[in-house]
N, C-alpha and C. Protein backbone atom coordinates (compact mmCIF):
# COMPACT_ATOMS: atom_id res chain seq x y z
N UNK A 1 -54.16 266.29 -115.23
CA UNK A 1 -54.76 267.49 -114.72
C UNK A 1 -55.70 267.13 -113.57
N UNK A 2 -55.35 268.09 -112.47
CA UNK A 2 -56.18 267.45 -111.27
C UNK A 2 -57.32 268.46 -111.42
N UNK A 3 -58.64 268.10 -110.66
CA UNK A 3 -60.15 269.02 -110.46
C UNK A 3 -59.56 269.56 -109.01
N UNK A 4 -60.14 270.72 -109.02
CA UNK A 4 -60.61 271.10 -107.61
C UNK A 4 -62.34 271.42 -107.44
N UNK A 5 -62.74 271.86 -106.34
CA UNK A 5 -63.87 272.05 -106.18
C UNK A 5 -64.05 273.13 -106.23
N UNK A 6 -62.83 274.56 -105.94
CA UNK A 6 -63.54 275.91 -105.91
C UNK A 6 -63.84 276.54 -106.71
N UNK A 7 -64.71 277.23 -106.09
CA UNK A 7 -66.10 277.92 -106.87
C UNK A 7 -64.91 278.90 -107.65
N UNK A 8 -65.64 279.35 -108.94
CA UNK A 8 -65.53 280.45 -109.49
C UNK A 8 -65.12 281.53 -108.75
N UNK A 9 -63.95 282.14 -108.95
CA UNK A 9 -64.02 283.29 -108.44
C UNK A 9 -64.61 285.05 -108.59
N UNK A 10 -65.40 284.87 -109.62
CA UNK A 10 -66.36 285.94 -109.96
C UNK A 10 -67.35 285.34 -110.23
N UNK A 11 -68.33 286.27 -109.35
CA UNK A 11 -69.70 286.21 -109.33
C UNK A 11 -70.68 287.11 -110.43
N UNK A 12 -71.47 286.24 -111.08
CA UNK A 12 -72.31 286.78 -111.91
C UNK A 12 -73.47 286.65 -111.97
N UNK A 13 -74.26 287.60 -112.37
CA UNK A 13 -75.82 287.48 -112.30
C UNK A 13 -75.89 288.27 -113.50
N UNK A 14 -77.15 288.37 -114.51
CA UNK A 14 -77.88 288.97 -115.39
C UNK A 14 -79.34 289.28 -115.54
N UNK A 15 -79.45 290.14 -115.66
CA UNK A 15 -81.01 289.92 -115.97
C UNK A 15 -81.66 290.98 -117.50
N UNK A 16 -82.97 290.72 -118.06
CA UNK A 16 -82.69 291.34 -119.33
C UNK A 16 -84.38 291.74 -119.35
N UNK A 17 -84.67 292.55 -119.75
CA UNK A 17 -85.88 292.97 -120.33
C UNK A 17 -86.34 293.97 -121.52
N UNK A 18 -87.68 293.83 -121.60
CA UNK A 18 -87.97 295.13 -122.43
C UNK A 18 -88.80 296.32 -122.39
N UNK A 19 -88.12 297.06 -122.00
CA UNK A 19 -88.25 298.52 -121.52
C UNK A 19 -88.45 299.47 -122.72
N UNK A 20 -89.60 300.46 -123.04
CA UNK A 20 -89.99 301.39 -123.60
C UNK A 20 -89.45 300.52 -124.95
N UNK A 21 -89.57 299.08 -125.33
CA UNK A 21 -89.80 298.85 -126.89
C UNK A 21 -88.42 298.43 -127.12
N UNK A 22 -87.44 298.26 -126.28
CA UNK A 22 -85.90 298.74 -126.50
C UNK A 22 -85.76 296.79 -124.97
N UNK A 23 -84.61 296.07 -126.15
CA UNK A 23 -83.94 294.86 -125.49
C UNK A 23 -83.16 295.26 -124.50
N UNK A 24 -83.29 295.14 -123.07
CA UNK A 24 -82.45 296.13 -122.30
C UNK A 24 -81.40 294.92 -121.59
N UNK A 25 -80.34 295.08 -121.31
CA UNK A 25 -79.58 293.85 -120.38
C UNK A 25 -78.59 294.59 -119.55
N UNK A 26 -78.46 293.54 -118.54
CA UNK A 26 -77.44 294.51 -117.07
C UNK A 26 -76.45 293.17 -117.19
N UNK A 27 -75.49 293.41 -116.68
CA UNK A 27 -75.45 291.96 -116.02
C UNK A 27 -73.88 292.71 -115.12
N UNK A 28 -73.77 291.63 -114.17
CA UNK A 28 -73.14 292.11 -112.36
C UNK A 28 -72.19 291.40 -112.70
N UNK A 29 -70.56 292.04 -112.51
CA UNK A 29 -69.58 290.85 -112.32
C UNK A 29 -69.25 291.35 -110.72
N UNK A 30 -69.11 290.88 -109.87
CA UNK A 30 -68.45 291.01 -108.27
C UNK A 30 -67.01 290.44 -108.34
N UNK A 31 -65.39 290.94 -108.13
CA UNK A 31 -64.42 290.46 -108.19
C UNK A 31 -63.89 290.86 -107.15
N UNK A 32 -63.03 290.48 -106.83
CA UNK A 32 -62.72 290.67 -104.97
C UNK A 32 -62.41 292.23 -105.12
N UNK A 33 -61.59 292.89 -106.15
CA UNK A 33 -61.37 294.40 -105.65
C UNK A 33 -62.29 295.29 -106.42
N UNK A 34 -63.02 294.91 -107.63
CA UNK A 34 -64.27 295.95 -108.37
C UNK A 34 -65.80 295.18 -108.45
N UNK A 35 -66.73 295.95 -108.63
CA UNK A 35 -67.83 295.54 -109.31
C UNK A 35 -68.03 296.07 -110.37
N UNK A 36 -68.17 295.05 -111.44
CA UNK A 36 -68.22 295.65 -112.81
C UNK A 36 -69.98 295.54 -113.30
N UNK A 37 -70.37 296.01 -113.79
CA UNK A 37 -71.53 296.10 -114.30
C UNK A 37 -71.77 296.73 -115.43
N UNK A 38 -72.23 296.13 -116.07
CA UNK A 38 -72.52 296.52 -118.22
C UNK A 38 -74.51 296.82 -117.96
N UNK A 39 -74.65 297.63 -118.23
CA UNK A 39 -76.09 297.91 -119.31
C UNK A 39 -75.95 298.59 -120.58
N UNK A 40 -76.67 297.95 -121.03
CA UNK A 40 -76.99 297.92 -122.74
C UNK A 40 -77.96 297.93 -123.00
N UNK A 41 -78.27 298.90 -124.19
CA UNK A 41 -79.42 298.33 -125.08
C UNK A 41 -79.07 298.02 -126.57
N UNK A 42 -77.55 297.92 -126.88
CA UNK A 42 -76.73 297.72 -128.04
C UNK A 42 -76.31 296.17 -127.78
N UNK A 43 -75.87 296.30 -127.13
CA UNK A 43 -75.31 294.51 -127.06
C UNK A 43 -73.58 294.92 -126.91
N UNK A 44 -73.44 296.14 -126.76
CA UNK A 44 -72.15 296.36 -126.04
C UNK A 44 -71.60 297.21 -125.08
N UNK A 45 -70.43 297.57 -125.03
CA UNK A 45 -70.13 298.96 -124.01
C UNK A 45 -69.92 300.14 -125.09
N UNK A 46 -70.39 301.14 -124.45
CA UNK A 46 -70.10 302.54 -125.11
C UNK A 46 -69.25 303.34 -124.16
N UNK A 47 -69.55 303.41 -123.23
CA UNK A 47 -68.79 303.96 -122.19
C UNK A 47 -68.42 303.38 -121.37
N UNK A 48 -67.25 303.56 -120.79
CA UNK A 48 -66.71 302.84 -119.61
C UNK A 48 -66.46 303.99 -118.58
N UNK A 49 -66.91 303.63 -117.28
CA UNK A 49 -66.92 304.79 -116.16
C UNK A 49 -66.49 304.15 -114.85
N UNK A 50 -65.36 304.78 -114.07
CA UNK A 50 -64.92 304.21 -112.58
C UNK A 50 -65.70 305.51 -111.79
N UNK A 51 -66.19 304.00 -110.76
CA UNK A 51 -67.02 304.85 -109.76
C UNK A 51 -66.68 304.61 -108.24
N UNK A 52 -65.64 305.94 -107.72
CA UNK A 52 -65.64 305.26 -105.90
C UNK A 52 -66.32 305.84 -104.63
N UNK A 53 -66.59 305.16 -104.05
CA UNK A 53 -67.24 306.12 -102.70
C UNK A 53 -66.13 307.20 -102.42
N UNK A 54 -66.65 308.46 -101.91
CA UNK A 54 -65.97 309.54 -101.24
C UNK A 54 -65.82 309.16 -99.64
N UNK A 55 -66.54 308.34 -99.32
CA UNK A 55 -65.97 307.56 -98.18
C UNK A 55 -66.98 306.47 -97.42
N UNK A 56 -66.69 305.63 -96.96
CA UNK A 56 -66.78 304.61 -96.72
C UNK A 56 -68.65 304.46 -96.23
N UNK A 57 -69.36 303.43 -97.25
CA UNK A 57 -70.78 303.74 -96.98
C UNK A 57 -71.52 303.72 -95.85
N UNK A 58 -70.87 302.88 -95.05
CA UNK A 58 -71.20 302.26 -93.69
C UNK A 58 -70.97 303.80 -92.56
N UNK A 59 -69.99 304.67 -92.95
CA UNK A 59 -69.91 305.81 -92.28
C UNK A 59 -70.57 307.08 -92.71
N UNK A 60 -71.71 306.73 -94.17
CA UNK A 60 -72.14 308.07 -94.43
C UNK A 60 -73.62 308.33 -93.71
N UNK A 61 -74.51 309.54 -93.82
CA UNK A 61 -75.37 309.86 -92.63
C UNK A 61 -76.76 308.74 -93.41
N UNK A 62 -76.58 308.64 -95.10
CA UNK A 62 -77.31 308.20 -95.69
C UNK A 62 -76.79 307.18 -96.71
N UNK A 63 -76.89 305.83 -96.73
CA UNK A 63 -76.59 304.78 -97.30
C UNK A 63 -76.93 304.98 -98.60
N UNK A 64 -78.12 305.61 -99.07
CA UNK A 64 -78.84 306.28 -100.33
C UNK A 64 -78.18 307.20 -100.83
N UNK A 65 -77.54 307.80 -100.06
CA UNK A 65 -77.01 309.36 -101.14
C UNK A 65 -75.56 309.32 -100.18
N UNK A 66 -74.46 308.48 -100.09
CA UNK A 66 -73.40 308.19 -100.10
C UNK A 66 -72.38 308.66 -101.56
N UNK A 67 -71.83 309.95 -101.26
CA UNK A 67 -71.05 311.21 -102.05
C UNK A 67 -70.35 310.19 -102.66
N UNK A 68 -70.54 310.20 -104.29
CA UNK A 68 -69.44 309.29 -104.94
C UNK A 68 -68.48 310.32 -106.19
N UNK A 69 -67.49 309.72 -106.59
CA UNK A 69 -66.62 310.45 -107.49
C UNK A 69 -66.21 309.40 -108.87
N UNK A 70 -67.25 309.64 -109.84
CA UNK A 70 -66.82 309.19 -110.98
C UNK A 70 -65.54 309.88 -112.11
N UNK A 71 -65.11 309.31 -112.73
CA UNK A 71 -64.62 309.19 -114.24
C UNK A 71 -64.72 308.62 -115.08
N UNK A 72 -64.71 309.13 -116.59
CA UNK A 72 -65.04 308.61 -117.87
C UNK A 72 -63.24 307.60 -118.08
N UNK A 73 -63.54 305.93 -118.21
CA UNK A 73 -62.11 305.49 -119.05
C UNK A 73 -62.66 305.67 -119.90
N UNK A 74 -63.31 305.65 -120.68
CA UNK A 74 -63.45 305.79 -122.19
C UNK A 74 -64.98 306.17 -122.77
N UNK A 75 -64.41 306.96 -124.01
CA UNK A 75 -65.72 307.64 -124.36
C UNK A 75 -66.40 308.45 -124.01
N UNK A 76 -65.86 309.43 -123.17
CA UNK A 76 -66.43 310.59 -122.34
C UNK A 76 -67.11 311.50 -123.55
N UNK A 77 -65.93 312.02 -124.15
CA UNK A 77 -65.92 313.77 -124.42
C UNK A 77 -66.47 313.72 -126.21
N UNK A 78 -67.01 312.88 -126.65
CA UNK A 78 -67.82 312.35 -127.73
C UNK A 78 -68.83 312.21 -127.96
N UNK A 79 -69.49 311.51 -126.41
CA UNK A 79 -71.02 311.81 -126.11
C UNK A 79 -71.52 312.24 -125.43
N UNK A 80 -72.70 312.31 -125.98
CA UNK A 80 -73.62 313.43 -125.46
C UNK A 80 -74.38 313.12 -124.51
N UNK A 81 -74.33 311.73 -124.22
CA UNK A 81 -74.86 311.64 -122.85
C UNK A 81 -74.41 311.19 -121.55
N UNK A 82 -73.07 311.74 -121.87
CA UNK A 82 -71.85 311.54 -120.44
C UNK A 82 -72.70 312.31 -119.33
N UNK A 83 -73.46 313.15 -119.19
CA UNK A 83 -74.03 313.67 -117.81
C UNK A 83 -74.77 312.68 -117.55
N UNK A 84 -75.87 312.37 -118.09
CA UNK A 84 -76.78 311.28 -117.98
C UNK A 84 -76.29 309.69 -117.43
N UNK A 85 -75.08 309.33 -118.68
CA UNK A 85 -74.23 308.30 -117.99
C UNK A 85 -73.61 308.27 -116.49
N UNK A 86 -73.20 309.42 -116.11
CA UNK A 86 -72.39 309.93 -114.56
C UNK A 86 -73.61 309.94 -113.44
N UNK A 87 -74.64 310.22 -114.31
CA UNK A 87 -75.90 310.07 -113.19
C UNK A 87 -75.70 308.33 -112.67
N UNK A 88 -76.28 307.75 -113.92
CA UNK A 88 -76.53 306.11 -113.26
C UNK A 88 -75.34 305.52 -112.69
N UNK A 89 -73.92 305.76 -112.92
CA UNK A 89 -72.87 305.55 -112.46
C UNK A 89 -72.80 305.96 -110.76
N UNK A 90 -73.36 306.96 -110.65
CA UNK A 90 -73.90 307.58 -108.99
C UNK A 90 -74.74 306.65 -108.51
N UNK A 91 -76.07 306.52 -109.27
CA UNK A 91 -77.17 305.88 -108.56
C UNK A 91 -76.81 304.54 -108.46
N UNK A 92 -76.08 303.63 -109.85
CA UNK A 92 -75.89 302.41 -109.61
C UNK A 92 -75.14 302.33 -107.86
N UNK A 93 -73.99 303.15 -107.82
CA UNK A 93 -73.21 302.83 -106.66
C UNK A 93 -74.14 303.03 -105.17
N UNK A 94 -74.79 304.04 -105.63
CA UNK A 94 -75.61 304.25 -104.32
C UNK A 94 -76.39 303.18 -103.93
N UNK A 95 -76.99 302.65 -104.79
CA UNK A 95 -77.94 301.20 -104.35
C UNK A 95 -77.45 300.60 -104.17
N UNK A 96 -76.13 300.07 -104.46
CA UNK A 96 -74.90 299.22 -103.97
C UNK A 96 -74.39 299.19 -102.40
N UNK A 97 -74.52 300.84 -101.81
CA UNK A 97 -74.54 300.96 -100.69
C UNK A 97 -75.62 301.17 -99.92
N UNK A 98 -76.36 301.19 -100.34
CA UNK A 98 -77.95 301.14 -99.61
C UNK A 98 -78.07 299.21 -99.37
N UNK A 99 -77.49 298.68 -100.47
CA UNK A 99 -78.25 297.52 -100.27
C UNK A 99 -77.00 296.53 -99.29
N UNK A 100 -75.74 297.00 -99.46
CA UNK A 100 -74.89 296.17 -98.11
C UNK A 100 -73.57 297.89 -97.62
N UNK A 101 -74.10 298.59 -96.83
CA UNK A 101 -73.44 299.42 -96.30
C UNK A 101 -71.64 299.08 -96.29
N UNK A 102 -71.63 297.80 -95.62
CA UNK A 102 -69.87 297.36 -95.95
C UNK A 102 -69.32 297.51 -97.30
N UNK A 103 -70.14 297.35 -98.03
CA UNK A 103 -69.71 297.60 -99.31
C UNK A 103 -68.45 298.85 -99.55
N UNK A 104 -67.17 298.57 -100.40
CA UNK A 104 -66.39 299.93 -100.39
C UNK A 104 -65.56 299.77 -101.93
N UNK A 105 -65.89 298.34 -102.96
CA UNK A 105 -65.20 298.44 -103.90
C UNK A 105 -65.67 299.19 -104.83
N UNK A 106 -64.74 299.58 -106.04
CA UNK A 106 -65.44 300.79 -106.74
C UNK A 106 -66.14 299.72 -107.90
N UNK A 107 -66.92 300.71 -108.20
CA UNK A 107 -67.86 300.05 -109.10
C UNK A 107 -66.82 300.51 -111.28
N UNK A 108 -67.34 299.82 -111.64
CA UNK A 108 -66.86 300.01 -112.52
C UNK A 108 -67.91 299.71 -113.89
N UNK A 109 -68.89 300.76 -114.66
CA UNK A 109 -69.57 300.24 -115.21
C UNK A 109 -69.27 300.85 -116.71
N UNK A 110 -70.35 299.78 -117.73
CA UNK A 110 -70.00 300.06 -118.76
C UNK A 110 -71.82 300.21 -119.57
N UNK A 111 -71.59 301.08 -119.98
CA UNK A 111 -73.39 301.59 -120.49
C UNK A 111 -73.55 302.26 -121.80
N UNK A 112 -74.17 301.84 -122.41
CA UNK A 112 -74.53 302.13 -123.61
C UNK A 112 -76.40 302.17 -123.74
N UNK A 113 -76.73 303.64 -123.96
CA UNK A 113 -78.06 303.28 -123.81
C UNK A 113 -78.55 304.53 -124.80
N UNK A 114 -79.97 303.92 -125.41
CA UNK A 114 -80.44 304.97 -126.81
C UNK A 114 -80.69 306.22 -125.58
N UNK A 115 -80.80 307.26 -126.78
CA UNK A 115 -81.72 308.77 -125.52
C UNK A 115 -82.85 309.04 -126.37
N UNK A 116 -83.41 309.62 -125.67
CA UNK A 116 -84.84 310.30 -125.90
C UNK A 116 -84.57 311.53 -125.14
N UNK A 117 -85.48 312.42 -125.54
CA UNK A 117 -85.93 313.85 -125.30
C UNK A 117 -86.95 313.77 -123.58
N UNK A 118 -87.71 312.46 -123.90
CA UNK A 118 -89.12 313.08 -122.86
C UNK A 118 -88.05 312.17 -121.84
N UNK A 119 -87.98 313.20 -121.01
CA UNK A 119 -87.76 313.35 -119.71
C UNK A 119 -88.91 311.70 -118.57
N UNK A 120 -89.67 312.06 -119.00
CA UNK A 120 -90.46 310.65 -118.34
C UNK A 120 -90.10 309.48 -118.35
N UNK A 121 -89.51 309.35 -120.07
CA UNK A 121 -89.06 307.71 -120.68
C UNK A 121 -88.27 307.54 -119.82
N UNK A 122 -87.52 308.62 -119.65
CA UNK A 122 -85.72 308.63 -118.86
C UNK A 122 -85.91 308.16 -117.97
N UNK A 123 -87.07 308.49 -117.14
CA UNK A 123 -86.93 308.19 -115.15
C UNK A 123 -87.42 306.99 -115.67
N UNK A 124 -88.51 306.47 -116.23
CA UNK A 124 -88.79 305.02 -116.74
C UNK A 124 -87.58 304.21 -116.75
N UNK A 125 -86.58 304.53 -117.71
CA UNK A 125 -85.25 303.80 -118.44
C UNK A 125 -84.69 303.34 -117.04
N UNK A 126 -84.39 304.49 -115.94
CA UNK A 126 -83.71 304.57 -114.96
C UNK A 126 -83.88 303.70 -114.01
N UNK A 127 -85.74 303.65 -113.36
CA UNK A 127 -85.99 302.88 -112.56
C UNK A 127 -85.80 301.67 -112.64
N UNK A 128 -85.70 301.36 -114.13
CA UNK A 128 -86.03 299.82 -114.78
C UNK A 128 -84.89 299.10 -114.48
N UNK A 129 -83.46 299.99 -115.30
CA UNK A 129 -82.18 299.63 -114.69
C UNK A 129 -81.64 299.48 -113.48
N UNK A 130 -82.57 300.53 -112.50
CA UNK A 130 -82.31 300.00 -110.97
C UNK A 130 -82.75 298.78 -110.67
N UNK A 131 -83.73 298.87 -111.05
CA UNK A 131 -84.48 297.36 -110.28
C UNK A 131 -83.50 296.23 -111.01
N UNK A 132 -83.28 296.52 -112.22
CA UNK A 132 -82.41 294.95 -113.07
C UNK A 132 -81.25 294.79 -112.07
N UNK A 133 -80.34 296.11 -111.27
CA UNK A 133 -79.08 295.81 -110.93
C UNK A 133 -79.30 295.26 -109.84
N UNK A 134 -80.73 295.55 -108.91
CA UNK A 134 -80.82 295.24 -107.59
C UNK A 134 -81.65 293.72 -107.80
N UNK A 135 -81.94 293.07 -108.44
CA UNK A 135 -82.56 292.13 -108.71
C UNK A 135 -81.07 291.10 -109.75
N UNK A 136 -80.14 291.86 -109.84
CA UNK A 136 -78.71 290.76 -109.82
C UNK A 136 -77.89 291.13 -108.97
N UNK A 137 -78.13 291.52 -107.94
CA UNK A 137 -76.84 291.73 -107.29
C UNK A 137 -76.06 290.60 -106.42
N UNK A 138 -74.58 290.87 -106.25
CA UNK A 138 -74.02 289.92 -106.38
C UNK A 138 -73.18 289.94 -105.30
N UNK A 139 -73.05 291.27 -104.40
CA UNK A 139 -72.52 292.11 -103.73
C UNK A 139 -72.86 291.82 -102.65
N UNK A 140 -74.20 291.78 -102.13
CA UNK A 140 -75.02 291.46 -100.40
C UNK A 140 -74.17 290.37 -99.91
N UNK A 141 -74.29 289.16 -100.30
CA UNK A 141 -73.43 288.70 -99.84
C UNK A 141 -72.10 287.98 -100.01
N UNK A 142 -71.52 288.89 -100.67
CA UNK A 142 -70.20 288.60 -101.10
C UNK A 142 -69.09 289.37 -100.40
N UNK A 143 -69.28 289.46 -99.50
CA UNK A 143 -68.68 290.59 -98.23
C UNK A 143 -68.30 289.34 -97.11
C-alpha cells in the first residue's frame, strides 16, 4: 500500500459550549458540493434540513439577507419546532454568505435543540450558535 500526501478531502472544524446550562456543539463539514453542519444539544440529529441560495450571494443587494429556500429531509411535520429550525437554517446560510459572498453550495444542516417559551433564551440560543458556526467555519477559504 502506497501513502500519498493529500489532504483530506473534507474540511472540519467544531466548536462546543455551554449556553443557558445546556452542552451545546456545532461542528462544519465543507465538501466540494454541500456544507453540512450539525448543532446539538442531544448529541445527535433531529432534523435534517437542505438549504439553497435563491440566487447567487455575490449577486444579492445584501450578503446578510441573501433570499434562501429551505426543506425539511427529515423530521419536519412531528416537530414543533420546524419554524424555529427553518429560521437557523436561513440565518446559518446567510452568515455563510456574508462571510465569503462566492459562496453558492447548499448548506445542509442537522439540529436538534431543547425549546423554551422566553423568547430572550431563544435570541441567546441563536446568537451563541452563530458565533459557534462563524468561529468554525470552513468555507472562507475553501473557495
Amino acid at each position: 500500500m502506497s501513502s500519498t500526501n493529500e489532504k483530506f478531502p473534507v474540511r472540519n472544524k467544531q466548536a462546543a459550549r455551554d449556553v443557558q446550562g445546556m452542552h451545546t456543539e456545532v461542528l462544519v463539514s465543507s465538501y466540494a458540493d454541500k456544507i453540512f453542519i450539525v448543532v446539538s444539544q442531544y448529541g445527535r440529529i433531529g432534523s435534517l434540513i437542505h438549504t439553497t441560495f435563491d440566487l447567487p450571494p455575490n449577486l444579492a443587494r445584501n450578503t446578510n439577507a441573501v433570499p434562501t429556500t429551505s426543506r425539511f429531509l427529515m423530521n419536519s411535520a412531528s416537530n414543533s419546532l420546524s419554524s424555529l429550525y427553518q429560521l437557523y437554517a436561513s440565518s446559518i446560510s446567510q452568515l455563510i454568505a456574508s462571510m465569503n459572498p462566492k459562496e453558492g453550495r447548499p448548506v445542509i444542516l442537522g439540529i436538534a435543540l431543547k425549546d423554551t417559551d422566553d423568547n430572550q433564551a431563544r435570541k441567546e440560543l441563536h446568537d451563541n450558535i452563530l458565533d459557534m458556526v462563524r468561529e468554525s467555519a470552513t468555507w472562507v477559504s475553501a473557495q
